[in-house]
PDB file of N, CA and C in Angstrom:
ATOM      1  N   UNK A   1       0.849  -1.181   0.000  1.00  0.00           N
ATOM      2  CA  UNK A   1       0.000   0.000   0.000  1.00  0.00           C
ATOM      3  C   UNK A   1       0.894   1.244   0.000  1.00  0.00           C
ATOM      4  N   UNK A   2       0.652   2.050  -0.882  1.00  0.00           N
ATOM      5  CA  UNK A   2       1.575   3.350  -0.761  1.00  0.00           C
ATOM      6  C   UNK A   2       0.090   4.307  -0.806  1.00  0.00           C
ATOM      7  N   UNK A   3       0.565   5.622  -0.040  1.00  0.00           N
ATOM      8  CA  UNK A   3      -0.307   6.862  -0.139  1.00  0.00           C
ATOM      9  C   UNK A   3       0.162   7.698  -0.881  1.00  0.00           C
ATOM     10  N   UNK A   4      -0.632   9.024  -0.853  1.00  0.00           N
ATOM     11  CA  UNK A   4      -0.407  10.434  -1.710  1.00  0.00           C
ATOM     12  C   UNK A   4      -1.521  11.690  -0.918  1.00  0.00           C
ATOM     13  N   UNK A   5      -0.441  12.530  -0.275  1.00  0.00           N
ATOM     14  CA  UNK A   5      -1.305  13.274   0.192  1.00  0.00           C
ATOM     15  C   UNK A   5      -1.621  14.517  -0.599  1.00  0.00           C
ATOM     16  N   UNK A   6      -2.890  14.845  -1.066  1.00  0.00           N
ATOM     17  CA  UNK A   6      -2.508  15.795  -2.133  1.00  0.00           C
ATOM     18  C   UNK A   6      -3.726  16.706  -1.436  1.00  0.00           C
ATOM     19  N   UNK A   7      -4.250  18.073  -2.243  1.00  0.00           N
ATOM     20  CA  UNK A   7      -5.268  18.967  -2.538  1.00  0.00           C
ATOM     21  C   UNK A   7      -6.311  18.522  -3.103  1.00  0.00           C
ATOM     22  N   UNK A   8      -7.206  17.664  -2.527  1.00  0.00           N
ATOM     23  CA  UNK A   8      -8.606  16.826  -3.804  1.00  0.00           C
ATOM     24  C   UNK A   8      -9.237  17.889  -3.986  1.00  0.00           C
ATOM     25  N   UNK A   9      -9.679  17.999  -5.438  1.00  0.00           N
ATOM     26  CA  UNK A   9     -10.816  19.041  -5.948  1.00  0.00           C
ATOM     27  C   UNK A   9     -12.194  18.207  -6.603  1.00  0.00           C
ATOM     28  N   UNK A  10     -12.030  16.965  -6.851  1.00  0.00           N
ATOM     29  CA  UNK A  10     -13.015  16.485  -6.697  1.00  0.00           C
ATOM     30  C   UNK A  10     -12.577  14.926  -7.670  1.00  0.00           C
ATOM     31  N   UNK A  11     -13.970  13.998  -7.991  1.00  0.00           N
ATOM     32  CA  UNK A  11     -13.522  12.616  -8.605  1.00  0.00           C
ATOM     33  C   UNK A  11     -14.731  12.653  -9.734  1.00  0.00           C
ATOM     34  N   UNK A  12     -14.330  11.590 -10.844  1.00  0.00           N
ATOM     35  CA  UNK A  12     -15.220  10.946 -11.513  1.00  0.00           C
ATOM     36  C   UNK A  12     -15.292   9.953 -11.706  1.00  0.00           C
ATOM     37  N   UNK A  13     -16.341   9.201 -12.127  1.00  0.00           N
ATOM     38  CA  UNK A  13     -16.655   7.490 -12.563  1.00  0.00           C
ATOM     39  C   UNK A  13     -17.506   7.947 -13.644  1.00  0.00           C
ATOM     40  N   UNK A  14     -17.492   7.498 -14.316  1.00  0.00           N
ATOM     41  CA  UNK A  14     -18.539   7.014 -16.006  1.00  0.00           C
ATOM     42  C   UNK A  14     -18.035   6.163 -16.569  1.00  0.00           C
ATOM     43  N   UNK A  15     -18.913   5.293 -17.686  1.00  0.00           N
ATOM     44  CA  UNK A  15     -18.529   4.153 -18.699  1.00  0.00           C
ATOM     45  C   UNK A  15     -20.214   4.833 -19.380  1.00  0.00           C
ATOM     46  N   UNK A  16     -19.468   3.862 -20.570  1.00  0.00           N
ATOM     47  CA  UNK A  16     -20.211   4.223 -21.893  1.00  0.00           C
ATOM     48  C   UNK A  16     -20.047   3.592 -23.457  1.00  0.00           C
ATOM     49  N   UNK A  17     -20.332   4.143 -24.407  1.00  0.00           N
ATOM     50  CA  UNK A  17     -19.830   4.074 -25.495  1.00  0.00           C
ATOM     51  C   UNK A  17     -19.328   4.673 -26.483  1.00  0.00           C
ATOM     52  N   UNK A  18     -17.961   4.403 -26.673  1.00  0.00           N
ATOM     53  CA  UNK A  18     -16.897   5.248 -27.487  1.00  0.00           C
ATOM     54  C   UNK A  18     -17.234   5.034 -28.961  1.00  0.00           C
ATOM     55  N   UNK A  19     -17.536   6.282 -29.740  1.00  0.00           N
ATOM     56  CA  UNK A  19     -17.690   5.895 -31.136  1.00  0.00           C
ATOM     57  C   UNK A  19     -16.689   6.832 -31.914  1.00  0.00           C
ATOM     58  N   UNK A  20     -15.668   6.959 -31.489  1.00  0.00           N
ATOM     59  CA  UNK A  20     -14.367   8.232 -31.624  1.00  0.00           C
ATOM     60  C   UNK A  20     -14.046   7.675 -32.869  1.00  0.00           C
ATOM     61  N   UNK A  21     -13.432   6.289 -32.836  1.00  0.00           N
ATOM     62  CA  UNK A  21     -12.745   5.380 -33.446  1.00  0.00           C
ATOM     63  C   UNK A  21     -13.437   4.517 -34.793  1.00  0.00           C
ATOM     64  N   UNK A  22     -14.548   5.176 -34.865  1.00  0.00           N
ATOM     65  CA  UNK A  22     -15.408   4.462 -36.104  1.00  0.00           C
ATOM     66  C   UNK A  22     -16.337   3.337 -34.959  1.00  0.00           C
ATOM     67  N   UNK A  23     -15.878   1.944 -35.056  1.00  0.00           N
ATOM     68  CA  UNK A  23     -16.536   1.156 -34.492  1.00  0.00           C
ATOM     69  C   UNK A  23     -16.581   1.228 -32.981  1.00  0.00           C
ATOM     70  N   UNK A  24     -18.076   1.478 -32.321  1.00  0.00           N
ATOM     71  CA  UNK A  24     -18.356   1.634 -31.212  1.00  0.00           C
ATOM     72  C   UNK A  24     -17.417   0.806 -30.162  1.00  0.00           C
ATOM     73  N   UNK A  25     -16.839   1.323 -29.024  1.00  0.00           N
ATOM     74  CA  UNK A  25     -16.456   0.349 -28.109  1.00  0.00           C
ATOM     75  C   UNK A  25     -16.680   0.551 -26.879  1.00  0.00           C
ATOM     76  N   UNK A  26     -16.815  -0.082 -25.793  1.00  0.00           N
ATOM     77  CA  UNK A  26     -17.382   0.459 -24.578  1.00  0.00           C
ATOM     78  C   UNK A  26     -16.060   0.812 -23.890  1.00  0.00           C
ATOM     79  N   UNK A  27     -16.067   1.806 -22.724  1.00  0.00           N
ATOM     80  CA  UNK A  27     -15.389   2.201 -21.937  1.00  0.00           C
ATOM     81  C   UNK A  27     -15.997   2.674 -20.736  1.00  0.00           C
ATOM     82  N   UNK A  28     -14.693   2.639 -19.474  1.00  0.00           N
ATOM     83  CA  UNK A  28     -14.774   3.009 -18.103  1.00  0.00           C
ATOM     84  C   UNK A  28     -13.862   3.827 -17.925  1.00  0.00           C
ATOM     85  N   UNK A  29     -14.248   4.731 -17.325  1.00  0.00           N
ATOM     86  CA  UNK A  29     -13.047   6.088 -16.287  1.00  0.00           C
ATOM     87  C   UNK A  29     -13.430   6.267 -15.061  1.00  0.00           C
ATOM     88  N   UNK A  30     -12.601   6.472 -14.163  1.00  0.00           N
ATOM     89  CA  UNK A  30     -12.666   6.561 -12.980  1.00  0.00           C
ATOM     90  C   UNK A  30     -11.200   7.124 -12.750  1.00  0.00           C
ATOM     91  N   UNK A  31     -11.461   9.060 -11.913  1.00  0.00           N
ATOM     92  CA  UNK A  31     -10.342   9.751 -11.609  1.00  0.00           C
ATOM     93  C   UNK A  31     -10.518  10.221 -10.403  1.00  0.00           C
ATOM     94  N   UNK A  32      -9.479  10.788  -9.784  1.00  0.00           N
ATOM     95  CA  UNK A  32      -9.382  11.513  -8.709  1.00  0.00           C
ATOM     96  C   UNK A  32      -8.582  12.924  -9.107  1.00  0.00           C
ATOM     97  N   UNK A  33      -9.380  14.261  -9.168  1.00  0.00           N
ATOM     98  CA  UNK A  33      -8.702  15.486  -9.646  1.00  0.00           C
ATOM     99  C   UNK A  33      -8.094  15.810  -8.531  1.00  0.00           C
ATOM    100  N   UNK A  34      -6.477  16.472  -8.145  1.00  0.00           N
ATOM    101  CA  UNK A  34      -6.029  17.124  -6.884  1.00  0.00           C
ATOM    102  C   UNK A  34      -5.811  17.967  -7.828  1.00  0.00           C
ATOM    103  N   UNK A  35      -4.770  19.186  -6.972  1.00  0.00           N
ATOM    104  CA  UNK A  35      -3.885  20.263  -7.386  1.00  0.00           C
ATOM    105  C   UNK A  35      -2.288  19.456  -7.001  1.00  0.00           C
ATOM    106  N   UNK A  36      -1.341  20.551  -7.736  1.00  0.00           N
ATOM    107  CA  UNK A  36      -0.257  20.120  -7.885  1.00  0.00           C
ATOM    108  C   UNK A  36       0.896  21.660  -8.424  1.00  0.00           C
ATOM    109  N   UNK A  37       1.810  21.542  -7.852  1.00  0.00           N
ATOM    110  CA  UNK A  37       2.325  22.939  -8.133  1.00  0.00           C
ATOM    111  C   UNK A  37       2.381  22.741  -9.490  1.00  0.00           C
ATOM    112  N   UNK A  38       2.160  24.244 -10.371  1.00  0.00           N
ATOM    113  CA  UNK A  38       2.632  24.108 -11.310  1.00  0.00           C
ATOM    114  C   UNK A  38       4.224  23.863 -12.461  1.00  0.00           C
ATOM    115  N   UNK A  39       4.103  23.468 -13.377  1.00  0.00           N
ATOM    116  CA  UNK A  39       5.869  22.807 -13.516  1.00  0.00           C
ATOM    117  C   UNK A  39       5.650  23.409 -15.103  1.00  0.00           C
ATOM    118  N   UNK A  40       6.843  24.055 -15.335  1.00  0.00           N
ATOM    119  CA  UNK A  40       7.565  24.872 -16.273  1.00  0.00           C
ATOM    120  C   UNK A  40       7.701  23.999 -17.188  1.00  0.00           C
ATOM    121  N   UNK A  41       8.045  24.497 -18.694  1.00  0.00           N
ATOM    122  CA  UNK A  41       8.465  23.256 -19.408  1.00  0.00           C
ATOM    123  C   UNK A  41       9.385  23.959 -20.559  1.00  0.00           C
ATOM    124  N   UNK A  42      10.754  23.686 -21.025  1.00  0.00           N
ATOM    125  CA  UNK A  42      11.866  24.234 -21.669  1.00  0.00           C
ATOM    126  C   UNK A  42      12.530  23.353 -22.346  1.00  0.00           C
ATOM    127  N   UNK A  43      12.454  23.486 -23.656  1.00  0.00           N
ATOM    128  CA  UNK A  43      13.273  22.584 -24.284  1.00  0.00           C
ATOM    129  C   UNK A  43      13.742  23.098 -25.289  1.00  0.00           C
ATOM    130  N   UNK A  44      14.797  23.110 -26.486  1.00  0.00           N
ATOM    131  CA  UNK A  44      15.417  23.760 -27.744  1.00  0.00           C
ATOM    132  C   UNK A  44      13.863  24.842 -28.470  1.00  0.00           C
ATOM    133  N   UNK A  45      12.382  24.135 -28.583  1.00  0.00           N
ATOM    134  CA  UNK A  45      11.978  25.083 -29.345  1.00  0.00           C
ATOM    135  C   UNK A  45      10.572  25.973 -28.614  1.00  0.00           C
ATOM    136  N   UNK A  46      10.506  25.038 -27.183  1.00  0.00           N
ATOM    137  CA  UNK A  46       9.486  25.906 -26.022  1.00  0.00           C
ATOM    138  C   UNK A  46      10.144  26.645 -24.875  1.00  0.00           C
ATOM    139  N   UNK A  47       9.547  27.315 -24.589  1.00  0.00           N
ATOM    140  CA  UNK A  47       9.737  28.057 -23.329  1.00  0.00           C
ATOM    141  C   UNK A  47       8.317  28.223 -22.769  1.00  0.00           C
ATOM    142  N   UNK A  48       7.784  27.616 -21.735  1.00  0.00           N
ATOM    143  CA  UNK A  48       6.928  27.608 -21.130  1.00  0.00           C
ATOM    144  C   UNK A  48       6.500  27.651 -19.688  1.00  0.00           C
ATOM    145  N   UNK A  49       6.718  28.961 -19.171  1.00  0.00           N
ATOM    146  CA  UNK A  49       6.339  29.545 -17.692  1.00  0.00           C
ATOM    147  C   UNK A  49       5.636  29.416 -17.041  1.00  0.00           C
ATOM    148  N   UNK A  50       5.304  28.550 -15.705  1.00  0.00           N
ATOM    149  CA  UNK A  50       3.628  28.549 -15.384  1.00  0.00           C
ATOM    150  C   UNK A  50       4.200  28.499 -13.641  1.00  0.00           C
ATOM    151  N   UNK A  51       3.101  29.443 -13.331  1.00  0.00           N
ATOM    152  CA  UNK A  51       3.181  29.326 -11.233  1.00  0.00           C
ATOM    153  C   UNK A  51       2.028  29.536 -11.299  1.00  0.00           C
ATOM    154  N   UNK A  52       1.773  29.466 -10.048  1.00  0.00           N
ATOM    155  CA  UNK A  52       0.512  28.378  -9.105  1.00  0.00           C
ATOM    156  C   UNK A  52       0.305  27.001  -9.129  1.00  0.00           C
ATOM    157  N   UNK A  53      -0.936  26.753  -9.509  1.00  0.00           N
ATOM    158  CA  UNK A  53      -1.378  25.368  -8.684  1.00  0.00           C
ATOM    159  C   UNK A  53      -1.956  24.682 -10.582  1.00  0.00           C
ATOM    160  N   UNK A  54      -2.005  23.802 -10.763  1.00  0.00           N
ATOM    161  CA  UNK A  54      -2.634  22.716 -11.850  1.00  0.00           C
ATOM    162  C   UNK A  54      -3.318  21.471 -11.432  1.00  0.00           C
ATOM    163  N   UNK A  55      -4.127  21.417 -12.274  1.00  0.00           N
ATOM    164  CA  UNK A  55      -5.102  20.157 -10.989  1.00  0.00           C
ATOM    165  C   UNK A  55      -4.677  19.240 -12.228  1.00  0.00           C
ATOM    166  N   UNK A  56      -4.368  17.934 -11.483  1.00  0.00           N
ATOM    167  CA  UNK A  56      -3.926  16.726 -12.442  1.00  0.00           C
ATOM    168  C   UNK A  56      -5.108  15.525 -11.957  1.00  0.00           C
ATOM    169  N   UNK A  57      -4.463  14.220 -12.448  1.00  0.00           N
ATOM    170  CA  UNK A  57      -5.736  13.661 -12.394  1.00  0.00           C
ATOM    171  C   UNK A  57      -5.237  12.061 -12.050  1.00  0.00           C
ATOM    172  N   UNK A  58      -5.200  11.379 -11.303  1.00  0.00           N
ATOM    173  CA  UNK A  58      -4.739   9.794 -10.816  1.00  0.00           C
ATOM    174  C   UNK A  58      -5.759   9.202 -10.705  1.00  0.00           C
ATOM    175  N   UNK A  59      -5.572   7.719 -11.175  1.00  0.00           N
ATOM    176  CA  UNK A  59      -6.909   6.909 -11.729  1.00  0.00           C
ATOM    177  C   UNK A  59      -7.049   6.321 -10.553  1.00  0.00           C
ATOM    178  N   UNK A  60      -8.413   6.176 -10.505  1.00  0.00           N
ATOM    179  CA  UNK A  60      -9.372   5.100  -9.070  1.00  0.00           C
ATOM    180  C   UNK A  60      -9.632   4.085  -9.730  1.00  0.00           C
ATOM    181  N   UNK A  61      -9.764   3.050  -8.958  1.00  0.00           N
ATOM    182  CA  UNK A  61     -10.640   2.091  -8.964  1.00  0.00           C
ATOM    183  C   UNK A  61     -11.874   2.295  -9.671  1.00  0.00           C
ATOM    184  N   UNK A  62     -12.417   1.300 -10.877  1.00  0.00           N
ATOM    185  CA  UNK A  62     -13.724   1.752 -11.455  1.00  0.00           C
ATOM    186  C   UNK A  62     -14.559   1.076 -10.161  1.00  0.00           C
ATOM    187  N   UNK A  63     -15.130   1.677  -8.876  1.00  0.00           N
ATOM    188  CA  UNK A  63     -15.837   0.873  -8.191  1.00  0.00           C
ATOM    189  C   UNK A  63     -16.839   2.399  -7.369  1.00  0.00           C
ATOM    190  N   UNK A  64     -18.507   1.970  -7.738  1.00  0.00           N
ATOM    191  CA  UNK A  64     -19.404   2.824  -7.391  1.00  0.00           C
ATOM    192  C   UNK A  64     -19.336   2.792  -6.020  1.00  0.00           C
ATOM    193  N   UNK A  65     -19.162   2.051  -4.826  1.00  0.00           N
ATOM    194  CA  UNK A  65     -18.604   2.503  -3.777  1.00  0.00           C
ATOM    195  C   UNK A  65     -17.868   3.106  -3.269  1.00  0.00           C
ATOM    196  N   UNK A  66     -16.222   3.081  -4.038  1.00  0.00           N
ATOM    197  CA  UNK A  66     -15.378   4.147  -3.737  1.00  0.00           C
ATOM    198  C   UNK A  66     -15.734   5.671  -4.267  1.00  0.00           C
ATOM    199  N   UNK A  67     -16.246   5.457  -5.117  1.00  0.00           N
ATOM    200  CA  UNK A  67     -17.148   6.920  -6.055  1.00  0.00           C
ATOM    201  C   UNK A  67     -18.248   7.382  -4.994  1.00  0.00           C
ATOM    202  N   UNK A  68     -18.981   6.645  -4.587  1.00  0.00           N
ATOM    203  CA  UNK A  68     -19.673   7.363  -3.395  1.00  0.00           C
ATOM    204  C   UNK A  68     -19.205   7.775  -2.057  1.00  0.00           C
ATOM    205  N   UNK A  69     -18.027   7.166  -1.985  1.00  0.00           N
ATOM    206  CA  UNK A  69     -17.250   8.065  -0.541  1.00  0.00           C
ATOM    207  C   UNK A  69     -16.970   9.256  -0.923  1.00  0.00           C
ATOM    208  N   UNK A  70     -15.798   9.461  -2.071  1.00  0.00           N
ATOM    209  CA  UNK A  70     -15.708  10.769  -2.744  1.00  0.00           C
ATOM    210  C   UNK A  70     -16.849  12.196  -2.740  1.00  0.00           C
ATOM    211  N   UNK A  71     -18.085  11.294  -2.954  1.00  0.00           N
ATOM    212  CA  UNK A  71     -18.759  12.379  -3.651  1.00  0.00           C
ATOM    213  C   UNK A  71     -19.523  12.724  -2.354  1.00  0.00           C
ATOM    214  N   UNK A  72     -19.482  12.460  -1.459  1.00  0.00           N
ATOM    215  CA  UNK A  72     -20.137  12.883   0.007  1.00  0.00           C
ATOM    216  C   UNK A  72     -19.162  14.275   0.514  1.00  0.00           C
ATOM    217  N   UNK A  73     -18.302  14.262  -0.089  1.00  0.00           N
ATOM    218  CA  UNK A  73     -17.288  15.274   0.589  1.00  0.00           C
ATOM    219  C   UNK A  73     -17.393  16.158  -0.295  1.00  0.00           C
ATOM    220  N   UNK A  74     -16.860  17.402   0.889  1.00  0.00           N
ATOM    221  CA  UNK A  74     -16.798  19.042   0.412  1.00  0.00           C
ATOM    222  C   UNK A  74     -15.287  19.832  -0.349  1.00  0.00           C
ATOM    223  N   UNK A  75     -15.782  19.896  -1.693  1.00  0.00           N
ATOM    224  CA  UNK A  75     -14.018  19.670  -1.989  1.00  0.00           C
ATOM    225  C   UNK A  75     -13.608  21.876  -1.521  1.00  0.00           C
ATOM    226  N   UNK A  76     -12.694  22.100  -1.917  1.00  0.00           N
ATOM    227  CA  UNK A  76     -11.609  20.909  -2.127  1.00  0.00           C
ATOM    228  C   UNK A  76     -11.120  21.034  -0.636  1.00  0.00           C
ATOM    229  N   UNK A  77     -10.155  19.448  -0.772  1.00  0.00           N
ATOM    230  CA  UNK A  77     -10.007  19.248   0.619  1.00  0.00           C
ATOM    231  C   UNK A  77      -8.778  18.636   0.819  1.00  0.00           C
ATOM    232  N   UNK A  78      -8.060  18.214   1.999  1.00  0.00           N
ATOM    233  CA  UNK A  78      -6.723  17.525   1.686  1.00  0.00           C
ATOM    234  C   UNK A  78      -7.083  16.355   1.841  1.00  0.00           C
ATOM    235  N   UNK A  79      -6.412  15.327   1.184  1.00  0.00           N
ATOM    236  CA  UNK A  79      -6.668  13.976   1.998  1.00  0.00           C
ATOM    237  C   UNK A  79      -5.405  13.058   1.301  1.00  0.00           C
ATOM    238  N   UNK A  80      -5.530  12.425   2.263  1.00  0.00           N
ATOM    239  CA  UNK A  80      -4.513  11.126   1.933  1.00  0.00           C
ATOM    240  C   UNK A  80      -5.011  10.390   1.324  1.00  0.00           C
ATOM    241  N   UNK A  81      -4.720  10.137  -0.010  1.00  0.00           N
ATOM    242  CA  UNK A  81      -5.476   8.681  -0.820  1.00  0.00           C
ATOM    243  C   UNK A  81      -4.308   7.526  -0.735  1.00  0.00           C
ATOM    244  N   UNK A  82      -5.029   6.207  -0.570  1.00  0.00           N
ATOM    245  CA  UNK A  82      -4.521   5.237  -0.414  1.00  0.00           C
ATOM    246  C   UNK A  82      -4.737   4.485  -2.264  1.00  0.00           C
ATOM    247  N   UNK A  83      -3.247   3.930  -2.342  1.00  0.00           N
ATOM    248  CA  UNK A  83      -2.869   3.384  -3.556  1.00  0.00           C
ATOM    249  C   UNK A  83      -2.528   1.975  -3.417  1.00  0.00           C
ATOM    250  N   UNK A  84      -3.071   1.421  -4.508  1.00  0.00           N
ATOM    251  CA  UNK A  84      -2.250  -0.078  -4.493  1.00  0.00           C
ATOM    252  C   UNK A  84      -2.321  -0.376  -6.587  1.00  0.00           C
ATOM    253  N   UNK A  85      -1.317  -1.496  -6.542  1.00  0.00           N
ATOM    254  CA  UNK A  85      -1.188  -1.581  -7.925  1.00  0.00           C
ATOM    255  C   UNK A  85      -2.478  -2.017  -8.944  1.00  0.00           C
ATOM    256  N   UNK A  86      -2.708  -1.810 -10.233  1.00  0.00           N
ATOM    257  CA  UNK A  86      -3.730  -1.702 -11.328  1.00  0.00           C
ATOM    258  C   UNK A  86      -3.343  -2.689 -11.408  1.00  0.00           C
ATOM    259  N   UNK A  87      -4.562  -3.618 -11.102  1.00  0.00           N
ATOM    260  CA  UNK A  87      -4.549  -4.956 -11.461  1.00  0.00           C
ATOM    261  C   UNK A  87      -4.640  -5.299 -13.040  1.00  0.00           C
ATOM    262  N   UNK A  88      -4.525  -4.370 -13.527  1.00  0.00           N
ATOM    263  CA  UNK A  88      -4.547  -4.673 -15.330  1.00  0.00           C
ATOM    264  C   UNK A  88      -3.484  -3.960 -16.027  1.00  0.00           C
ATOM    265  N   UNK A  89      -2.381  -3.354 -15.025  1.00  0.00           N
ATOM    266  CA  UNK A  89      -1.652  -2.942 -15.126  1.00  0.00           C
ATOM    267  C   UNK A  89      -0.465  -2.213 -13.916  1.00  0.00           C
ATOM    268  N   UNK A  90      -0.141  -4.111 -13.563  1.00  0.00           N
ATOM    269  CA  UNK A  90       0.702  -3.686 -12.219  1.00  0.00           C
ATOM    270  C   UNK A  90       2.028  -2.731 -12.435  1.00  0.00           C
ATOM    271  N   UNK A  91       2.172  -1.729 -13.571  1.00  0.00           N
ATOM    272  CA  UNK A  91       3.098  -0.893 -13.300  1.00  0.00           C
ATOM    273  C   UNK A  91       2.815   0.262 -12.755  1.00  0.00           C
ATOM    274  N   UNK A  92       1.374   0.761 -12.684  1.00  0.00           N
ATOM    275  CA  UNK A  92       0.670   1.520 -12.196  1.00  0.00           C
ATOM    276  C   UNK A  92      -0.290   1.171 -10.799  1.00  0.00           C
ATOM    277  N   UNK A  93      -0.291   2.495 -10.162  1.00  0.00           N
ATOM    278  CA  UNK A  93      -0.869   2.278  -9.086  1.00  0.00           C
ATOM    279  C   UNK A  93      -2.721   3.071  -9.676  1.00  0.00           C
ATOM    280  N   UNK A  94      -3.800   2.460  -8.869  1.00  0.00           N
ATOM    281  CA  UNK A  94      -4.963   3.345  -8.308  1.00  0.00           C
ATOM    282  C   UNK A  94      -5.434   3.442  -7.278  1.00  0.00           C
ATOM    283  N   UNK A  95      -6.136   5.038  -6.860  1.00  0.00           N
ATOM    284  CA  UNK A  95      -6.950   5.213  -5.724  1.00  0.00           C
ATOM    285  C   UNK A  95      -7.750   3.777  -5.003  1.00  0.00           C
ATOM    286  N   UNK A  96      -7.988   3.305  -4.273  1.00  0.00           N
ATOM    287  CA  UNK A  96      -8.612   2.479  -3.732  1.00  0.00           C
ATOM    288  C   UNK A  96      -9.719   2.945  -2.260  1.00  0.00           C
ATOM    289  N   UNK A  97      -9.006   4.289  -1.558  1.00  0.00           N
ATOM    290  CA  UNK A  97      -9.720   4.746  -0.345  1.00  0.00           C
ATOM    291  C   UNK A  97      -8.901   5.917  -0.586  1.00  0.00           C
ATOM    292  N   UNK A  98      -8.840   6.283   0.919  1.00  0.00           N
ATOM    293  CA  UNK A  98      -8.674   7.441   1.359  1.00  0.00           C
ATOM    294  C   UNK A  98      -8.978   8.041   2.582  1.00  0.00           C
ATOM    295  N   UNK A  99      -7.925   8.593   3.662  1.00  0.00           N
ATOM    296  CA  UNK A  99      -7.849   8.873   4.629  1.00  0.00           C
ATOM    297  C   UNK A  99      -8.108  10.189   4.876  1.00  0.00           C
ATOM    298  N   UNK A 100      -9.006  11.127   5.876  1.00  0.00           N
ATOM    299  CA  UNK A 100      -9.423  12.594   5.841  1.00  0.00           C
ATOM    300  C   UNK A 100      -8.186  12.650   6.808  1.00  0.00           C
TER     301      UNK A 100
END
């Protein structure tokens, strides 16, 4: 189990059907939005300046229970989210809970 204590601004869950790609395919998302300082970006043909805060986005669990803990709360708020590895992709971790 690893954590992440971040700034939550809020979560989503939806599934559906993707017709982006020509032939329809179904899909699931499930995120957790925090903030995150903002980070500069410089290379041979950008120069790109940014301060304050950027809200990024770490994947949850597709599970309507963990989506209903989330959505009971008053964002934004701090919290410790608890991580463990994507079972469909143990190089990655997702939200699973979360500690106030």
């Amino acid at each position: 189990m690893t954590t992440l204590t971040v700034m939550v601004t809020g979560a989503v869950l939806g599934s559906g059907i993707s017709k982006k790609s020509g032939s329809p395919k179904p899909y699931q998302m499930a995120n957790v939005m925090y903030l995150a300082p903002s980070e500069s970006f410089q290379n041979d043909d950008h120069n790109i300046q940014r301060c304050g805060m950027q809200e990024k986005q770490i994947p949850m669990v597709f599970n309507q229970n963990v989506y209903a803990q989330f959505a009971q709360l008053s964002y934004p708020l701090q919290l410790q989210l608890i991580l463990e590895p994507d079972p469909s992709n143990p190089t990655r971790n997702v939200v699973v809970d979360f500690k106030e």
